[in-house]
PDB file of N, CA and C in Angstrom:
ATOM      1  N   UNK A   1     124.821 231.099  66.689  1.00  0.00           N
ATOM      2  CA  UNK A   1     125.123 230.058  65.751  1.00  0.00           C
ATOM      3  C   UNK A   1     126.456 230.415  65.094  1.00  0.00           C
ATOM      4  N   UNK A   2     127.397 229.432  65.282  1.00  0.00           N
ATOM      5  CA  UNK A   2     128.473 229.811  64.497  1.00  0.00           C
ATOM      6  C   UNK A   2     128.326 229.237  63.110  1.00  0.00           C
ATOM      7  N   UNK A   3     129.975 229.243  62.454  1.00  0.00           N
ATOM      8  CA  UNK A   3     130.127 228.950  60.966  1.00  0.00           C
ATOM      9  C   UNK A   3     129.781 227.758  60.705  1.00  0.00           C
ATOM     10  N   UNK A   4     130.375 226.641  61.648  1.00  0.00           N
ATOM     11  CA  UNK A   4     130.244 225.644  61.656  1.00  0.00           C
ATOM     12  C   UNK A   4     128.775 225.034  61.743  1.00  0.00           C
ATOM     13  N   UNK A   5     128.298 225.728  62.464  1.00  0.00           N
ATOM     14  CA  UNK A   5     126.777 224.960  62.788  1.00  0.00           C
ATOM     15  C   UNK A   5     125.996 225.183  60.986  1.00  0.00           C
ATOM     16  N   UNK A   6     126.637 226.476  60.551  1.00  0.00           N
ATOM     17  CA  UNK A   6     125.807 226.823  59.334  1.00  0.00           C
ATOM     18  C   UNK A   6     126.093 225.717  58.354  1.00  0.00           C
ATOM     19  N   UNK A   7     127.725 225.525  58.292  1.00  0.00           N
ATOM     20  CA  UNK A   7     127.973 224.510  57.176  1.00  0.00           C
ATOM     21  C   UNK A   7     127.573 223.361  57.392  1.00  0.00           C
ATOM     22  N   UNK A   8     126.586 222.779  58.785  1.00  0.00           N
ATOM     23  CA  UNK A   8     126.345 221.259  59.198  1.00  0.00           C
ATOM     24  C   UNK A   8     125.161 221.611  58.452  1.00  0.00           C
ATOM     25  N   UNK A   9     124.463 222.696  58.657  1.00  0.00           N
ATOM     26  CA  UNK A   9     122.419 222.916  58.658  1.00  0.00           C
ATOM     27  C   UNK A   9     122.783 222.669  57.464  1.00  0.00           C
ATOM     28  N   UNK A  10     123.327 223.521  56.658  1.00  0.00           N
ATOM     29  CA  UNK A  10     123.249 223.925  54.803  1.00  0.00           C
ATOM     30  C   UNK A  10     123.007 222.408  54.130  1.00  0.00           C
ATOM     31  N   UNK A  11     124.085 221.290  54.626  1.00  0.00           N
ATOM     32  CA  UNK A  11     124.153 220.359  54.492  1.00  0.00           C
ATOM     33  C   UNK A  11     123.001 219.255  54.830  1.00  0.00           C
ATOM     34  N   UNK A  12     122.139 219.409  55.186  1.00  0.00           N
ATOM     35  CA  UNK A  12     120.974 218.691  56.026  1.00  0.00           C
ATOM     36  C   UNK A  12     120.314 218.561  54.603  1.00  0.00           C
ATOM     37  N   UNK A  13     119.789 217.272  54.864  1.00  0.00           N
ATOM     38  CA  UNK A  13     119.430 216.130  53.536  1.00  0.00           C
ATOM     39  C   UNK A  13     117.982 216.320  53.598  1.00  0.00           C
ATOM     40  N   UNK A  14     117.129 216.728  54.587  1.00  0.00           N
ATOM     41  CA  UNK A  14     115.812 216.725  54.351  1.00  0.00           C
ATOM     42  C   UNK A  14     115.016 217.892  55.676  1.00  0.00           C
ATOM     43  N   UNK A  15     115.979 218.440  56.624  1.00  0.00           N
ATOM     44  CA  UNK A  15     115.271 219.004  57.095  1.00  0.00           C
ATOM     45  C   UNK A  15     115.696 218.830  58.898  1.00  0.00           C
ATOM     46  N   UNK A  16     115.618 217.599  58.850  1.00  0.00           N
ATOM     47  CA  UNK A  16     115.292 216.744  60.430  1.00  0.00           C
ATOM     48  C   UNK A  16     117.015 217.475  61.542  1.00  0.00           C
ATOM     49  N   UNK A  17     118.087 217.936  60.921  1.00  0.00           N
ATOM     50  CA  UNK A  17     118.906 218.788  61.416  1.00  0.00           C
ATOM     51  C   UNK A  17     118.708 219.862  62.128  1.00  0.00           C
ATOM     52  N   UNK A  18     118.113 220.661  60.886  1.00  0.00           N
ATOM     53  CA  UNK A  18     117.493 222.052  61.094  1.00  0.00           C
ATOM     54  C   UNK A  18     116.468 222.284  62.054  1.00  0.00           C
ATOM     55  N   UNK A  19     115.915 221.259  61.994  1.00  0.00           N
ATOM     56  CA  UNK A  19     114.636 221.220  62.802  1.00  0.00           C
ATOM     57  C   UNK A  19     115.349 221.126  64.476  1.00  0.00           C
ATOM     58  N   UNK A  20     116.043 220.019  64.727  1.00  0.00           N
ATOM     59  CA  UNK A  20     116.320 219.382  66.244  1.00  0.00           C
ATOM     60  C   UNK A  20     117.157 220.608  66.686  1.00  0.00           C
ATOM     61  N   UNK A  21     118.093 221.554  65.462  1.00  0.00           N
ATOM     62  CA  UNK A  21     118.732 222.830  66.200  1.00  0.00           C
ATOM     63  C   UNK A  21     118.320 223.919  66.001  1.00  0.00           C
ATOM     64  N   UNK A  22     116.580 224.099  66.045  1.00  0.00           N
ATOM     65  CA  UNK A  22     115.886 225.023  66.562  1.00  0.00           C
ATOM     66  C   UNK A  22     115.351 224.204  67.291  1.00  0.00           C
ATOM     67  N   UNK A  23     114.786 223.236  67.700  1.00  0.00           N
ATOM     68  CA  UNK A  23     114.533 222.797  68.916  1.00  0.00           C
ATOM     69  C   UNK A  23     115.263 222.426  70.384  1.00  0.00           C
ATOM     70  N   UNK A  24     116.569 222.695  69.958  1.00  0.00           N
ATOM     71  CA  UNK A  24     118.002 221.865  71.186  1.00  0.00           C
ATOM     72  C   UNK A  24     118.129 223.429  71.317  1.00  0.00           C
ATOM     73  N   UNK A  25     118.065 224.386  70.558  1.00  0.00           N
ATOM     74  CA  UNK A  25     118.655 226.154  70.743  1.00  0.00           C
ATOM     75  C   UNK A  25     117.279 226.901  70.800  1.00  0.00           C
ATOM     76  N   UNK A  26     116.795 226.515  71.494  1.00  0.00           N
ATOM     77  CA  UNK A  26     115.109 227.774  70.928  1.00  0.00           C
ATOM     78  C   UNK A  26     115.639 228.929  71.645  1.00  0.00           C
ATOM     79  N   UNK A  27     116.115 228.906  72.780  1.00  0.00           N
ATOM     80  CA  UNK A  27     116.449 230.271  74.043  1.00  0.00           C
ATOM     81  C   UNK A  27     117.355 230.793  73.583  1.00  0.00           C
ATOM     82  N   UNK A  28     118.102 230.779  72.312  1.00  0.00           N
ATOM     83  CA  UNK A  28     118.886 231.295  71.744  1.00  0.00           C
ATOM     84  C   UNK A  28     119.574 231.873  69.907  1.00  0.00           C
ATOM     85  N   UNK A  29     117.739 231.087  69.443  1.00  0.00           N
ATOM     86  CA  UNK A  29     118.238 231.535  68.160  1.00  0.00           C
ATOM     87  C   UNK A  29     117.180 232.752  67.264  1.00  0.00           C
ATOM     88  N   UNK A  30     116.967 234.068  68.376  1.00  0.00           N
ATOM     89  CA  UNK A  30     116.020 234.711  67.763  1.00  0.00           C
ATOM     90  C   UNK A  30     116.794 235.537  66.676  1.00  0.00           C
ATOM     91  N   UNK A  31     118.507 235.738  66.839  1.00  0.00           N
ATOM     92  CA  UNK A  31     119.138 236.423  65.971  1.00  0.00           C
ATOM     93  C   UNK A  31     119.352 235.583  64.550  1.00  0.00           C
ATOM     94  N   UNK A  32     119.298 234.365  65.052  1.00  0.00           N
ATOM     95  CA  UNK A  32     119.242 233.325  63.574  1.00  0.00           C
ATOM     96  C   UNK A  32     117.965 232.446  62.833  1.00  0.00           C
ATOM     97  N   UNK A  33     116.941 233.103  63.731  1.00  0.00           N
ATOM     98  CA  UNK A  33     115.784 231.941  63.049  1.00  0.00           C
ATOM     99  C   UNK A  33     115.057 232.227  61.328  1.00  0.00           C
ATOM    100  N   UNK A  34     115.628 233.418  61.086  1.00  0.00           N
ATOM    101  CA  UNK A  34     115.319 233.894  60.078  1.00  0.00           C
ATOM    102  C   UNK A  34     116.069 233.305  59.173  1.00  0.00           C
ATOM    103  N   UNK A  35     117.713 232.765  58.870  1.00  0.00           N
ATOM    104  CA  UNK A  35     118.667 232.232  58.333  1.00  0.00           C
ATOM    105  C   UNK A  35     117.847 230.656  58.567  1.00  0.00           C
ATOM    106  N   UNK A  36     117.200 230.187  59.442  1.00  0.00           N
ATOM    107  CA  UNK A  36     117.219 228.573  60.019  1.00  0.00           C
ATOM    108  C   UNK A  36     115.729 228.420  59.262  1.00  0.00           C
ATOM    109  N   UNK A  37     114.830 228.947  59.034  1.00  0.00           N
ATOM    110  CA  UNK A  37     113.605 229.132  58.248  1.00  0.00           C
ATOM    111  C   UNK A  37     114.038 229.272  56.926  1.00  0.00           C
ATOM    112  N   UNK A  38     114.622 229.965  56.530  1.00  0.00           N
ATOM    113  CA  UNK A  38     115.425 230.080  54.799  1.00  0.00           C
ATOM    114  C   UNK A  38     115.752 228.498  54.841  1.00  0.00           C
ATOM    115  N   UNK A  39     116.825 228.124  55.432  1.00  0.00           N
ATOM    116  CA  UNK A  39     117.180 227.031  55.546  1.00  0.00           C
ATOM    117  C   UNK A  39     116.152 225.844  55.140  1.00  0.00           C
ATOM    118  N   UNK A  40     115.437 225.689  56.388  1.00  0.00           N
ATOM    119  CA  UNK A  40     114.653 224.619  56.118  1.00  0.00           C
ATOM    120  C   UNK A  40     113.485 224.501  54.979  1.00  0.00           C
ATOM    121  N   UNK A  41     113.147 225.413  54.497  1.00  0.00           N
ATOM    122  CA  UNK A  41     112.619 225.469  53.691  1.00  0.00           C
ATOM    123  C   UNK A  41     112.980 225.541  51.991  1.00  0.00           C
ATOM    124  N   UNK A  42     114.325 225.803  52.312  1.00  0.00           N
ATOM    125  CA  UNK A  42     115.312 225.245  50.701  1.00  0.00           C
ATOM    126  C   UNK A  42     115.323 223.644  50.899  1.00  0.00           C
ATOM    127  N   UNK A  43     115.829 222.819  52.759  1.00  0.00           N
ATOM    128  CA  UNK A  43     116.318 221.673  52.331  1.00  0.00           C
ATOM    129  C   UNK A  43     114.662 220.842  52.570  1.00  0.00           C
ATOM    130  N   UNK A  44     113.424 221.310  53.276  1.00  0.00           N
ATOM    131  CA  UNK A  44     112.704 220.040  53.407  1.00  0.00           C
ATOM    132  C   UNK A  44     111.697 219.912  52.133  1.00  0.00           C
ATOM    133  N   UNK A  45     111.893 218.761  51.543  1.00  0.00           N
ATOM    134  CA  UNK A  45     111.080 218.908  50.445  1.00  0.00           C
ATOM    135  C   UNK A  45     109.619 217.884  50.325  1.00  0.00           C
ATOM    136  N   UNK A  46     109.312 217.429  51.429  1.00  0.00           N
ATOM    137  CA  UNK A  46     108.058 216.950  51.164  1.00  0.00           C
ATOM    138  C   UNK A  46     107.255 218.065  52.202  1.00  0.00           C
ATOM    139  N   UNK A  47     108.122 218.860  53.068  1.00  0.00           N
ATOM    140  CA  UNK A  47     107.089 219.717  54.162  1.00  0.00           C
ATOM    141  C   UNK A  47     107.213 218.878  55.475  1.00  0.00           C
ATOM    142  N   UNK A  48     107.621 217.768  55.681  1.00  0.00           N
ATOM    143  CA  UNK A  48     107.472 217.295  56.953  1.00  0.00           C
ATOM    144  C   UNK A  48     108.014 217.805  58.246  1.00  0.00           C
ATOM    145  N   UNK A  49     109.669 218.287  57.822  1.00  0.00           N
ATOM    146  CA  UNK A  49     109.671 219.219  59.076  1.00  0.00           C
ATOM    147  C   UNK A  49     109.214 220.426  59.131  1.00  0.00           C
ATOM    148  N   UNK A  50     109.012 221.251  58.106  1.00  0.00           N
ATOM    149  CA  UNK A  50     108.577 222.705  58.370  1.00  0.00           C
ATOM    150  C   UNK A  50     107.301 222.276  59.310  1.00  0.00           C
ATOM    151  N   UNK A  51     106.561 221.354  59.386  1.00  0.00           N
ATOM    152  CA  UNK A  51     105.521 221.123  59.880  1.00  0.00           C
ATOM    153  C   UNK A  51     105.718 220.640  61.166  1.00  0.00           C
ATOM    154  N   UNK A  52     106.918 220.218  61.277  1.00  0.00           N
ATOM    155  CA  UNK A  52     106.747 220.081  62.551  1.00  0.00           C
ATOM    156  C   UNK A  52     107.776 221.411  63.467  1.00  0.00           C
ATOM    157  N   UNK A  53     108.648 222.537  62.302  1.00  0.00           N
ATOM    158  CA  UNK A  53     109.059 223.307  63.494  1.00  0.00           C
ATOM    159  C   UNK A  53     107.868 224.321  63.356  1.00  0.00           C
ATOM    160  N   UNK A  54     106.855 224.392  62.753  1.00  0.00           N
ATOM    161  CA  UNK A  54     105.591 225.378  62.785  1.00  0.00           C
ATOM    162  C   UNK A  54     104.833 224.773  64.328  1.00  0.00           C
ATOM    163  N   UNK A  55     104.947 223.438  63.906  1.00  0.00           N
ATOM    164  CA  UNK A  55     103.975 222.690  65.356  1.00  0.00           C
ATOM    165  C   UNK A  55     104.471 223.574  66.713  1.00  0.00           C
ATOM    166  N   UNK A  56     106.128 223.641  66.441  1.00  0.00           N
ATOM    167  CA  UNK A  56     107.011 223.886  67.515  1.00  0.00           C
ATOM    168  C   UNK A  56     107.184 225.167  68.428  1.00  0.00           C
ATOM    169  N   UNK A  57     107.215 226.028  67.010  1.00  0.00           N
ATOM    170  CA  UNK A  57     107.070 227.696  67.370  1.00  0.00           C
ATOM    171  C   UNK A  57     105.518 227.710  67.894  1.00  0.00           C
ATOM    172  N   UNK A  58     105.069 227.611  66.882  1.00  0.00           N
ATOM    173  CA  UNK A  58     103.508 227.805  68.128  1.00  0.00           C
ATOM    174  C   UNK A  58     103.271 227.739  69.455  1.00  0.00           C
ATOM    175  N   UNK A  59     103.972 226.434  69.667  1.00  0.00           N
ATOM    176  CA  UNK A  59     103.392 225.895  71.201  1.00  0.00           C
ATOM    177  C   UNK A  59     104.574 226.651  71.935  1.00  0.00           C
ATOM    178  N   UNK A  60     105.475 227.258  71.586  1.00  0.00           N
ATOM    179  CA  UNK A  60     106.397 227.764  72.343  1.00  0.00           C
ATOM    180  C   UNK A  60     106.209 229.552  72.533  1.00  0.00           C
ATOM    181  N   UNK A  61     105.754 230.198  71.370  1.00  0.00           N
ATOM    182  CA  UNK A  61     105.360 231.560  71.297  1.00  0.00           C
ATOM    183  C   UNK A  61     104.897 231.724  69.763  1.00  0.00           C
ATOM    184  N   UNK A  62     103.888 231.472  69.735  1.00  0.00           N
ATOM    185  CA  UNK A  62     102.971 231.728  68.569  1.00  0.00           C
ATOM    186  C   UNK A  62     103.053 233.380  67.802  1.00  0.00           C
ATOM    187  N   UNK A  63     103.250 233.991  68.688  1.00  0.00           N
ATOM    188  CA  UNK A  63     103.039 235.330  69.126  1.00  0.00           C
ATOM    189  C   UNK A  63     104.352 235.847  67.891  1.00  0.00           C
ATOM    190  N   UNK A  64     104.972 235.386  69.292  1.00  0.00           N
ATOM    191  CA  UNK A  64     106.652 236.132  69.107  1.00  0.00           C
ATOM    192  C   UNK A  64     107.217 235.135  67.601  1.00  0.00           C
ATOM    193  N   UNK A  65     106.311 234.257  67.798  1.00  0.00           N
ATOM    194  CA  UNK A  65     107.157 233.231  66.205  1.00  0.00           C
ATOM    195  C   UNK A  65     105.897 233.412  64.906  1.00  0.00           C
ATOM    196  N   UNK A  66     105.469 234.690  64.407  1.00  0.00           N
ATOM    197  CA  UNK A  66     104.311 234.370  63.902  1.00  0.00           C
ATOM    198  C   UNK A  66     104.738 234.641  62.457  1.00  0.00           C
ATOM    199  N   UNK A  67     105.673 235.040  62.270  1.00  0.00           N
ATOM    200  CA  UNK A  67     106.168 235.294  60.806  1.00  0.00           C
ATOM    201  C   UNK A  67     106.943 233.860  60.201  1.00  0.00           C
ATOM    202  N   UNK A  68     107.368 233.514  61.127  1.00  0.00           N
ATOM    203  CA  UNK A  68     108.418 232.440  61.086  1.00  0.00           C
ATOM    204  C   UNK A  68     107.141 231.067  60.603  1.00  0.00           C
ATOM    205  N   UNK A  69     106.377 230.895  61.319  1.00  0.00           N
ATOM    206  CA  UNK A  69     105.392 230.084  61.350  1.00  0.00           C
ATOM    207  C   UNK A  69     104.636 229.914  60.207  1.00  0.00           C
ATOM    208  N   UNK A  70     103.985 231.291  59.795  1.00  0.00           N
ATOM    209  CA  UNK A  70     103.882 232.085  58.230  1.00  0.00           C
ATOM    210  C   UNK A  70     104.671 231.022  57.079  1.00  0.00           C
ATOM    211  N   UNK A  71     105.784 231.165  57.207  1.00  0.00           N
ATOM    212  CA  UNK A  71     106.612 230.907  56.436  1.00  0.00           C
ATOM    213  C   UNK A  71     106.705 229.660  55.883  1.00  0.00           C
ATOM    214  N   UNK A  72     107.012 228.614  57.566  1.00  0.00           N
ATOM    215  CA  UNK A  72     107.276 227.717  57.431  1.00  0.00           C
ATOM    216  C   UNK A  72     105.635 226.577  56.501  1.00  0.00           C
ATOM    217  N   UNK A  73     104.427 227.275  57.231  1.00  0.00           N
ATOM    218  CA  UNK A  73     103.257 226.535  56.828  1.00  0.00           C
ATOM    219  C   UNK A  73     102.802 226.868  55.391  1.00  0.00           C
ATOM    220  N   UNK A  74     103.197 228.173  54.841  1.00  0.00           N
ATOM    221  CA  UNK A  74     103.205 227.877  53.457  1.00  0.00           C
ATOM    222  C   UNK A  74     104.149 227.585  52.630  1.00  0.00           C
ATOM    223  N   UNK A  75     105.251 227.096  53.509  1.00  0.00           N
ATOM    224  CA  UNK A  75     105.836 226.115  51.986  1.00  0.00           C
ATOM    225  C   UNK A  75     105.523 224.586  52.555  1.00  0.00           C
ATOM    226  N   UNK A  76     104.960 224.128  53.487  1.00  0.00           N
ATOM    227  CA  UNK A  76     104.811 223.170  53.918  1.00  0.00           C
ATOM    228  C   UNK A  76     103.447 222.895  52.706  1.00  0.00           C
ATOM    229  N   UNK A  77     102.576 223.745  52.790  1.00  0.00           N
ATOM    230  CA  UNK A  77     101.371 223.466  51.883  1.00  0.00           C
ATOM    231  C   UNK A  77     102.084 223.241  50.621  1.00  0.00           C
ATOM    232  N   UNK A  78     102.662 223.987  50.022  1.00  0.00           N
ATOM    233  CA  UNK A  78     102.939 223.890  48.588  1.00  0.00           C
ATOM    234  C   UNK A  78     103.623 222.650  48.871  1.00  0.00           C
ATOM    235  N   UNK A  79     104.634 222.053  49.216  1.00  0.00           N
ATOM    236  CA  UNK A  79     105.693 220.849  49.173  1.00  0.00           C
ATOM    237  C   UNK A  79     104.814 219.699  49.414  1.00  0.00           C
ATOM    238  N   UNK A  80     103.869 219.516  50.724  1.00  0.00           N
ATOM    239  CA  UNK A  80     103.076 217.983  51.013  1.00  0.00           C
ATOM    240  C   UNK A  80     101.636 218.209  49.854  1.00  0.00           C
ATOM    241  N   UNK A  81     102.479 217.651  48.677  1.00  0.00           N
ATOM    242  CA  UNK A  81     101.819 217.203  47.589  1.00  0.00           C
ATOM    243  C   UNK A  81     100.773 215.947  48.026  1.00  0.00           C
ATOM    244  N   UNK A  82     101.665 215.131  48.414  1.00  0.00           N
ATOM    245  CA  UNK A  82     100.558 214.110  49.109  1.00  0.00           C
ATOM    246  C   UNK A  82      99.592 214.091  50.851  1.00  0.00           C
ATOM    247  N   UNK A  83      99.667 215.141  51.348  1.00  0.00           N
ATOM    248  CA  UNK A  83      98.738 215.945  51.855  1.00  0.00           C
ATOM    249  C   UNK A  83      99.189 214.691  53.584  1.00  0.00           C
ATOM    250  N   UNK A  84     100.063 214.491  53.452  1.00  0.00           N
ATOM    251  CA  UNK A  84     100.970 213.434  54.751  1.00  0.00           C
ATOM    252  C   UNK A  84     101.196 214.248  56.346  1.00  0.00           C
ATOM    253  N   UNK A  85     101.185 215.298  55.873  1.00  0.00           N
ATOM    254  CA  UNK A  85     101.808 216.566  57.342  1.00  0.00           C
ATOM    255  C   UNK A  85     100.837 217.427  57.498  1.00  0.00           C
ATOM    256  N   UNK A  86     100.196 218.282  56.527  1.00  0.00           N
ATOM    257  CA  UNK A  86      99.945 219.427  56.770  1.00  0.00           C
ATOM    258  C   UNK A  86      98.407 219.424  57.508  1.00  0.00           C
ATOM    259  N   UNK A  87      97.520 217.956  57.563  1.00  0.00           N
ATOM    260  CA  UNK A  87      96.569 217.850  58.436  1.00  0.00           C
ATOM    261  C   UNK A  87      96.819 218.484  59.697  1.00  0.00           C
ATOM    262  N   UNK A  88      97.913 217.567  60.302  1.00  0.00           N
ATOM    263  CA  UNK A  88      98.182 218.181  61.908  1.00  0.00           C
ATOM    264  C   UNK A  88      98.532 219.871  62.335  1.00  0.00           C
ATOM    265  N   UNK A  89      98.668 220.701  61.143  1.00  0.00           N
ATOM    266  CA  UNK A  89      98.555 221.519  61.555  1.00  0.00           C
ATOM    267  C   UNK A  89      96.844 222.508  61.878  1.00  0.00           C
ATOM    268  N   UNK A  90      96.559 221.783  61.490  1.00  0.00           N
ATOM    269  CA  UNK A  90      95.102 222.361  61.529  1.00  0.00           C
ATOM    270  C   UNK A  90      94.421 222.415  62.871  1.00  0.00           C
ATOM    271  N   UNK A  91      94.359 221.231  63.849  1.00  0.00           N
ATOM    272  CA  UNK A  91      94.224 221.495  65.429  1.00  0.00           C
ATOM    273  C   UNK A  91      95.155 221.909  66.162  1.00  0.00           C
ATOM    274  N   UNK A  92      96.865 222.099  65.632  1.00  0.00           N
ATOM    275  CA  UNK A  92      97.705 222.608  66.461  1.00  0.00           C
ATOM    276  C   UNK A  92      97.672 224.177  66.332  1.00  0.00           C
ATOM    277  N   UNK A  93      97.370 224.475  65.405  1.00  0.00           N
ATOM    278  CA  UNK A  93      97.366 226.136  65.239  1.00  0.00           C
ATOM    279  C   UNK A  93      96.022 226.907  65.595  1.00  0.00           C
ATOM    280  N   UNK A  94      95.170 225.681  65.059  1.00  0.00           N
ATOM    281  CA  UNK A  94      94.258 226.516  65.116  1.00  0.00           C
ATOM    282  C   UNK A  94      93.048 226.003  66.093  1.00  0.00           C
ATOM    283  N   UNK A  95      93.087 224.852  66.381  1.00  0.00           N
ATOM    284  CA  UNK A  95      92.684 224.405  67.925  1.00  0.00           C
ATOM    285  C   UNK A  95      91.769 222.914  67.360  1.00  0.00           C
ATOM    286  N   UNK A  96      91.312 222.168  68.719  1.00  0.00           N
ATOM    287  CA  UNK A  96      91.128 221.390  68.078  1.00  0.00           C
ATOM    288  C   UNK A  96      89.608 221.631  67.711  1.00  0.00           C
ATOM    289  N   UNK A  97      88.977 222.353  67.729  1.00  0.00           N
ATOM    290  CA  UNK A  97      87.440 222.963  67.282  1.00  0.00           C
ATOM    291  C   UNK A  97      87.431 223.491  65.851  1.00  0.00           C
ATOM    292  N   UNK A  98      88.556 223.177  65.440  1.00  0.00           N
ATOM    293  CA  UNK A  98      88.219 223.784  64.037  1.00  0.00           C
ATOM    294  C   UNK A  98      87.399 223.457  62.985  1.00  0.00           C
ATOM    295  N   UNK A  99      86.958 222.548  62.926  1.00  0.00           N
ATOM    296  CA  UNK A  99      86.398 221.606  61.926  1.00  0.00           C
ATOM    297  C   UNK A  99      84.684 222.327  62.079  1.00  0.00           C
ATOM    298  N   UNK A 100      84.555 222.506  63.388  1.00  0.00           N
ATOM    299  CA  UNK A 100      83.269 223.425  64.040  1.00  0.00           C
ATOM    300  C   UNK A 100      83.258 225.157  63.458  1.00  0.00           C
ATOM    301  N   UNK A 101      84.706 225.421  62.786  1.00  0.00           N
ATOM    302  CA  UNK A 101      84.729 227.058  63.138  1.00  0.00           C
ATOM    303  C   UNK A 101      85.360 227.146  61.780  1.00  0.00           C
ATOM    304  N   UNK A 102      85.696 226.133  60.485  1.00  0.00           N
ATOM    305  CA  UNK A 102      85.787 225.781  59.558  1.00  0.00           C
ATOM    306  C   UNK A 102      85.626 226.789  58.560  1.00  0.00           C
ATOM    307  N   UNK A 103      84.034 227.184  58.208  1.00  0.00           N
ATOM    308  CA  UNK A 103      83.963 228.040  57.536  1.00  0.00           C
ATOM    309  C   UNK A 103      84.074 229.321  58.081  1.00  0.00           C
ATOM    310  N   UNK A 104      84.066 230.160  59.110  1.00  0.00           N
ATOM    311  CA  UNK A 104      84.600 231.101  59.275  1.00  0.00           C
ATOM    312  C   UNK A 104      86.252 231.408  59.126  1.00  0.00           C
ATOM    313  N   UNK A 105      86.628 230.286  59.773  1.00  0.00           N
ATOM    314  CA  UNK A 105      88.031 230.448  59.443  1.00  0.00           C
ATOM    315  C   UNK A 105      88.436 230.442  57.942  1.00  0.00           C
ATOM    316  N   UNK A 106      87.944 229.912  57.439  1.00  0.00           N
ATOM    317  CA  UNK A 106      88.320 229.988  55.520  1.00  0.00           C
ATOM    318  C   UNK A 106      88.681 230.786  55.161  1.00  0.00           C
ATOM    319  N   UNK A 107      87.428 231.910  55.713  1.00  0.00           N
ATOM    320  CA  UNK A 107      86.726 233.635  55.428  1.00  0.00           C
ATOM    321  C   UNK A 107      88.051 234.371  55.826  1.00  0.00           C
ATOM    322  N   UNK A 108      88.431 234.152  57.099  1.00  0.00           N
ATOM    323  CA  UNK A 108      89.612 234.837  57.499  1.00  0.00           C
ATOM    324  C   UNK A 108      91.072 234.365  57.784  1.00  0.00           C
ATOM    325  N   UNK A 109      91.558 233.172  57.391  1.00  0.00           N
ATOM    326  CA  UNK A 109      92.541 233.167  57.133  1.00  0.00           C
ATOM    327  C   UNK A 109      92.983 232.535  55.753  1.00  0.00           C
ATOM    328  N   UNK A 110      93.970 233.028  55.521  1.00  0.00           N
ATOM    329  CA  UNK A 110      94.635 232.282  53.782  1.00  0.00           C
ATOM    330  C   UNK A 110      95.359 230.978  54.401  1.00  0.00           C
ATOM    331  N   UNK A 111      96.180 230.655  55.172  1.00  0.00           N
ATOM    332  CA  UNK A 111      96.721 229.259  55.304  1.00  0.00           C
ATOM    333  C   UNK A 111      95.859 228.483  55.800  1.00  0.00           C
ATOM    334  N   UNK A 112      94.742 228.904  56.570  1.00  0.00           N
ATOM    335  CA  UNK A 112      94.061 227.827  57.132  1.00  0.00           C
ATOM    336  C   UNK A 112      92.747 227.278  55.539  1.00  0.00           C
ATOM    337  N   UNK A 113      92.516 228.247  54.359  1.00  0.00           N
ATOM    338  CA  UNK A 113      91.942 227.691  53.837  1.00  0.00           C
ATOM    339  C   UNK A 113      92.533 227.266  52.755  1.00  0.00           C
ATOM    340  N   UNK A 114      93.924 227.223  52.351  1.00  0.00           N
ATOM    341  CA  UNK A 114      95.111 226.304  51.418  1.00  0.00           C
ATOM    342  C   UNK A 114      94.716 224.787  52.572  1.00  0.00           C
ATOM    343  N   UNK A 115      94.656 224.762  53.468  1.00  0.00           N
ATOM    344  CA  UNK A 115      95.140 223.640  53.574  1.00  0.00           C
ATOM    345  C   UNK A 115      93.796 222.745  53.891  1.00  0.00           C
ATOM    346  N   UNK A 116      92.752 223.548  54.379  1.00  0.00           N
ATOM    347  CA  UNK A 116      91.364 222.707  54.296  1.00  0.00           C
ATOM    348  C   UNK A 116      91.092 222.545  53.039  1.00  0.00           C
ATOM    349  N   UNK A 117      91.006 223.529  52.173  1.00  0.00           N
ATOM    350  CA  UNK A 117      90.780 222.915  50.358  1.00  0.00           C
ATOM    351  C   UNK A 117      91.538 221.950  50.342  1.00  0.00           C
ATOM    352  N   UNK A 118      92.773 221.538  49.959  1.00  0.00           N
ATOM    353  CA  UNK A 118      93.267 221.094  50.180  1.00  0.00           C
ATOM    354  C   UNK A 118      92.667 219.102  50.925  1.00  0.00           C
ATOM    355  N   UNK A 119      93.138 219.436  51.997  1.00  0.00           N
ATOM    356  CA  UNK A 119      92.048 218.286  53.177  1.00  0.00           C
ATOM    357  C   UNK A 119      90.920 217.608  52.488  1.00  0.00           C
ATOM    358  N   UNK A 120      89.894 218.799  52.336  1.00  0.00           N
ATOM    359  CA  UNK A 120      88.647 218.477  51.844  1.00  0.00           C
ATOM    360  C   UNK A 120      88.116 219.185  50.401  1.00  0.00           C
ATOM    361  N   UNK A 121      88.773 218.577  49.693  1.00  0.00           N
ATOM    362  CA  UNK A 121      88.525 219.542  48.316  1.00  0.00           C
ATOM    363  C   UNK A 121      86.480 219.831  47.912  1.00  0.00           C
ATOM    364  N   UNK A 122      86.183 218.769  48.033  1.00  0.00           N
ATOM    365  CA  UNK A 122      84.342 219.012  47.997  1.00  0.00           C
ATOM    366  C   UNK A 122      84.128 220.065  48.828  1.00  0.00           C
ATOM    367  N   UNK A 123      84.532 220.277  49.293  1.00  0.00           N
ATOM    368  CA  UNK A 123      83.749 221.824  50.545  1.00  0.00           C
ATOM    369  C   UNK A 123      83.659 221.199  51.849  1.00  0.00           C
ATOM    370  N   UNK A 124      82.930 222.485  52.530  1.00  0.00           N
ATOM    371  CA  UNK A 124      82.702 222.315  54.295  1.00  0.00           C
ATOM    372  C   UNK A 124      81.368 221.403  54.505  1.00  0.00           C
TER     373      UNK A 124
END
């Protein structure tokens, strides 16, 4: 990523930039995804793209993107105040059986139970 690409991202009004150039560069931005995650998460402010480059890293290397992913899904929780995005992450991360595996998952993960409270504030 050069200078230029930085002063276009910095500039990005909601996110949807940042997002398409980690998606147009994935084979090439493991030295910058850490700068491109800072990024998107200063400019998206309802959560809609962090949610969708979390969708993204997953399906591409969950593994190898798991900090990044981290990142992006808890500021996605805190920002979708009106609860618009952060549903779909719930069968993309965590499969679509979750709703079945619900309360265990609560037990053991912290983002997956921000965002089912969240979902379903009455309980499981």
């Amino acid at each position: 990523m050069d200078s230029n690409d930085k002063k276009r991202l910095e500039a990005d009004p909601d996110g949807i930039h940042t997002y398409e150039y980690i998606a147009n560069n994935i084979d090439s931005i493991d030295d910058d995804l850490t700068w491109l995650i800072d990024n998107m998460i200063r400019v998206d402010i309802n959560g809609q793209f962090s949610v969708s480059a979390a969708r993204f890293l997953h399906a591409i290397d969950h593994v190898k993107h798991s900090e990044a992913i981290d990142r992006l899904v808890d500021s996605a929780i805190d920002k979708d105040r009106e609860r618009a995005y952060i549903g779909y992450l719930l069968p993309d991360l965590w499969g679509a059986d979750y709703a079945d595996r619900a309360e265990s998952l609560s037990a053991s993960d912290r983002s997956f139970r921000r965002i089912y409270k969240r979902l379903h504030p009455t309980g499981m």
